[in-house]
Protein backbone atom coordinates (compact mmCIF):
# COMPACT_ATOMS: atom_id res chain seq x y z
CA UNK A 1 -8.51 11.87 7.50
CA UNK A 2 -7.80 9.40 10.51
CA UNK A 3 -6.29 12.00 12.73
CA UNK A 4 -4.83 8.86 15.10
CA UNK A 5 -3.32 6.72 12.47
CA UNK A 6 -0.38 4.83 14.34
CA UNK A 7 -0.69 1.48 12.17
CA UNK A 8 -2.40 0.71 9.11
CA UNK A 9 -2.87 -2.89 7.62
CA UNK A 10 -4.79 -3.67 4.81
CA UNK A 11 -4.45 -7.15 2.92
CA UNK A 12 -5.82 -9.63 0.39
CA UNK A 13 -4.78 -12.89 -0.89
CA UNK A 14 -0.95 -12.11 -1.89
CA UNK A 15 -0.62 -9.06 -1.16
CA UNK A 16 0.03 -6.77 1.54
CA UNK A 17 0.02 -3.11 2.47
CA UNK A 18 1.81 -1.67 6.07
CA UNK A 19 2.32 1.59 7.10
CA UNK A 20 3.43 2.46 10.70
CA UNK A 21 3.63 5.98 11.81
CA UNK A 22 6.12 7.44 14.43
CA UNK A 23 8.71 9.77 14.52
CA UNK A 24 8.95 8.54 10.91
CA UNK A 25 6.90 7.06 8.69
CA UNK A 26 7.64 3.12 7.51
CA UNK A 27 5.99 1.48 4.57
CA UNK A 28 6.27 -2.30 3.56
CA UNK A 29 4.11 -2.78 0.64
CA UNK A 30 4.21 -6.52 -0.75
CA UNK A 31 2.60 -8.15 -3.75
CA UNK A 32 2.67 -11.79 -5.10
CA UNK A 33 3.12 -11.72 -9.05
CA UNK A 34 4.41 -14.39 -11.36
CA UNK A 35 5.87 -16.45 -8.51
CA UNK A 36 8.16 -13.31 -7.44
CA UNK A 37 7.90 -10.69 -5.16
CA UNK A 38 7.24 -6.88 -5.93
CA UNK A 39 8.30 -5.28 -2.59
CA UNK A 40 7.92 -1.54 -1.89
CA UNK A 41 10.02 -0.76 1.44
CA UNK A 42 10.75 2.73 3.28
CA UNK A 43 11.55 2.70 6.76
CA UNK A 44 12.24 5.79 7.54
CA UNK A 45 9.62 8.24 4.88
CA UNK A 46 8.60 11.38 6.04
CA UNK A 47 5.55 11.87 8.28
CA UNK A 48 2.67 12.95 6.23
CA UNK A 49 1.89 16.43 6.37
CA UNK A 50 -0.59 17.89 9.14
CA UNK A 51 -3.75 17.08 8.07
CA UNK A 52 -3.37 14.25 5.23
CA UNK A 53 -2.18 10.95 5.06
CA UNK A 54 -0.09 11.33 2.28
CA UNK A 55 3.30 9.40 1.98
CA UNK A 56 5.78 11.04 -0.49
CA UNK A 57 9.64 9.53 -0.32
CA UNK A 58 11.76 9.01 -3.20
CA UNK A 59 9.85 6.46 -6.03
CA UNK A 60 7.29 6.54 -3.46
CA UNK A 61 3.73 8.32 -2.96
CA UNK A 62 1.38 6.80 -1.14
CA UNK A 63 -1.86 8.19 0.10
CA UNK A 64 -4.45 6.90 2.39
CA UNK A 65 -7.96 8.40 2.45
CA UNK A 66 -11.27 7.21 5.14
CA UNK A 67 -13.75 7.91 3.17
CA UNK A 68 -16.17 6.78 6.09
CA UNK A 69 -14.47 5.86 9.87
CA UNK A 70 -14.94 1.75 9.92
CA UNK A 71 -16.74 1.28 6.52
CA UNK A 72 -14.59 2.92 3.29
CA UNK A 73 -11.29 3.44 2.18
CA UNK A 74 -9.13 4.98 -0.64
CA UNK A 75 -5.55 3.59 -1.04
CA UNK A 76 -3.61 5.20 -3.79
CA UNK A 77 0.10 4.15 -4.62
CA UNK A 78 2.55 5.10 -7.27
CA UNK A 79 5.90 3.65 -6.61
CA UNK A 80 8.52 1.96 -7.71
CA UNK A 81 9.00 -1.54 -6.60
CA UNK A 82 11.64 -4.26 -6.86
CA UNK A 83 11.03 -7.67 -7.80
CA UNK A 84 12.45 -10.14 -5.81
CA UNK A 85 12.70 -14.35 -5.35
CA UNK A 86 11.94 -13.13 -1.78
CA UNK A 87 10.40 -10.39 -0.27
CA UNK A 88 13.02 -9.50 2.35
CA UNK A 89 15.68 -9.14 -0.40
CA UNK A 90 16.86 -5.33 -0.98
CA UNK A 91 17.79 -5.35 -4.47
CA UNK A 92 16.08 -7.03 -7.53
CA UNK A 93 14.18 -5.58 -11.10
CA UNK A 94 12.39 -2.37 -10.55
CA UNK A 95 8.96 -2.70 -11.91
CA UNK A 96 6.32 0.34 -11.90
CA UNK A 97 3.57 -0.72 -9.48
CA UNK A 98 0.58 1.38 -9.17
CA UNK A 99 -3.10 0.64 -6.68
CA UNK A 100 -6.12 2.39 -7.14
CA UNK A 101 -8.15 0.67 -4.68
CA UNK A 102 -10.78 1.16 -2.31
CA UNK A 103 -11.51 -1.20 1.11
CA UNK A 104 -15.47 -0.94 2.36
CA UNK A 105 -16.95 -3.32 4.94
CA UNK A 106 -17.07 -5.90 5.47
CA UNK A 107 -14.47 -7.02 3.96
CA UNK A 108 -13.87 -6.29 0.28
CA UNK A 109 -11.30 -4.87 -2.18
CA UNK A 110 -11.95 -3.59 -5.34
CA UNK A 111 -9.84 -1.31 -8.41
CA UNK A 112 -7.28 -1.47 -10.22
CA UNK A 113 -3.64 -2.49 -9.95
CA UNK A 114 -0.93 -1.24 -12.51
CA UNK A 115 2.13 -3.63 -12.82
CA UNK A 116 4.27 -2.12 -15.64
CA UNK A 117 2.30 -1.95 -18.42
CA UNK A 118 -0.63 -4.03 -17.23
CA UNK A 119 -3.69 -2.64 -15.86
CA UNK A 120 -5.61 -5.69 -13.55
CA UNK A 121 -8.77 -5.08 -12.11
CA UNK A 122 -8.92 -6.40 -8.55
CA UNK A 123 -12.06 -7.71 -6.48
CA UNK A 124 -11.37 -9.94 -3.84
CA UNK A 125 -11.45 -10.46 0.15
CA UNK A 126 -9.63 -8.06 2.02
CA UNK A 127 -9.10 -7.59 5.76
CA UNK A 128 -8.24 -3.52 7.18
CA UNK A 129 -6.87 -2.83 10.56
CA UNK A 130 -6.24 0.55 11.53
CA UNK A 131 -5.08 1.56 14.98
C-alpha cells in the first residue's frame, strides 16, 4: 500500500487510467478500441478503506497494489464501461471492460485486458505517476 496516494496516473498508447483521492475518490479510466471510446467515470466513489487501495462504486472495482515503492505495480479493474464517439460523452453502449495489469520500471506494461468477450494480452510502453 501507498499510504500517501493523492493522484495516480498510469498510461500507455490509448489508454488511460486516473484516480484522484480527496474527500472522495474520482476515477476516469479511458481506453481507445475500434475507433470509439470505452470510458469508465466516477467522480465522487468512496475513499478506499483504511489500509487498501481498493475502489468499489457501483459497476466499478478498482484496486491498486505497489508491489515495490518506484519499481512495480498491480492494477486490477472490473467495471463497466460505456462506449462512446467521444470520451467526455455520459451515455453510450455498456461494454464489460476488465485490466489485469502490472506497471514495473522503467517503463513497461504488461497483462491482460478483457473487452467483452475478448481477452488481449497487453505489452507496451507505459508511463506511472503517483503523488
Amino acid at each position: 500500500m501507498h499510504p500517501t496516494l493523492r493522484s495516480f496516473r498510469l498510461t500507455w498508447p490509448g489508454t488511460a487510467i486516473i484516480v484522484e483521492v480527496g474527500e472522495r475518490t474520482y476515477v476516469d479510466v479511458r481506453m481507445a478500441r475500434d475507433g470509439r471510446w470505452l470510458v469508465v467515470r466516477d467522480d465522487d466513489a468512496p475513499l478506499p478503506a483504511p489500509g487498501s487501495l481498493d475502489v468499489r462504486s457501483h459497476g466499478l472495482w478498482l484496486s491498486l497494489v505497489c508491489e515495490t515503492p518506484g519499481e512495480h505495480w498491480t492494477v486490477g479493474l472490473e467495471a463497466f464501461a460505456i462506449a462512446v464517439d467521444d470520451p467526455s460523452d455520459d451515455r453510450g453502449d455498456l461494454v464489460p471492460l476488465g485490466f489485469d495489469i502490472e506497471w514495473e520500471a522503467p517503463g513497461q506494461v504488461h497483462g491482460e485486458v478483457l473487452v467483452g468477450d475478448e481477452r488481449l494480452d497487453l505489452d507496451q510502453p507505459g508511463e506511472l505517476t503517483v503523488t
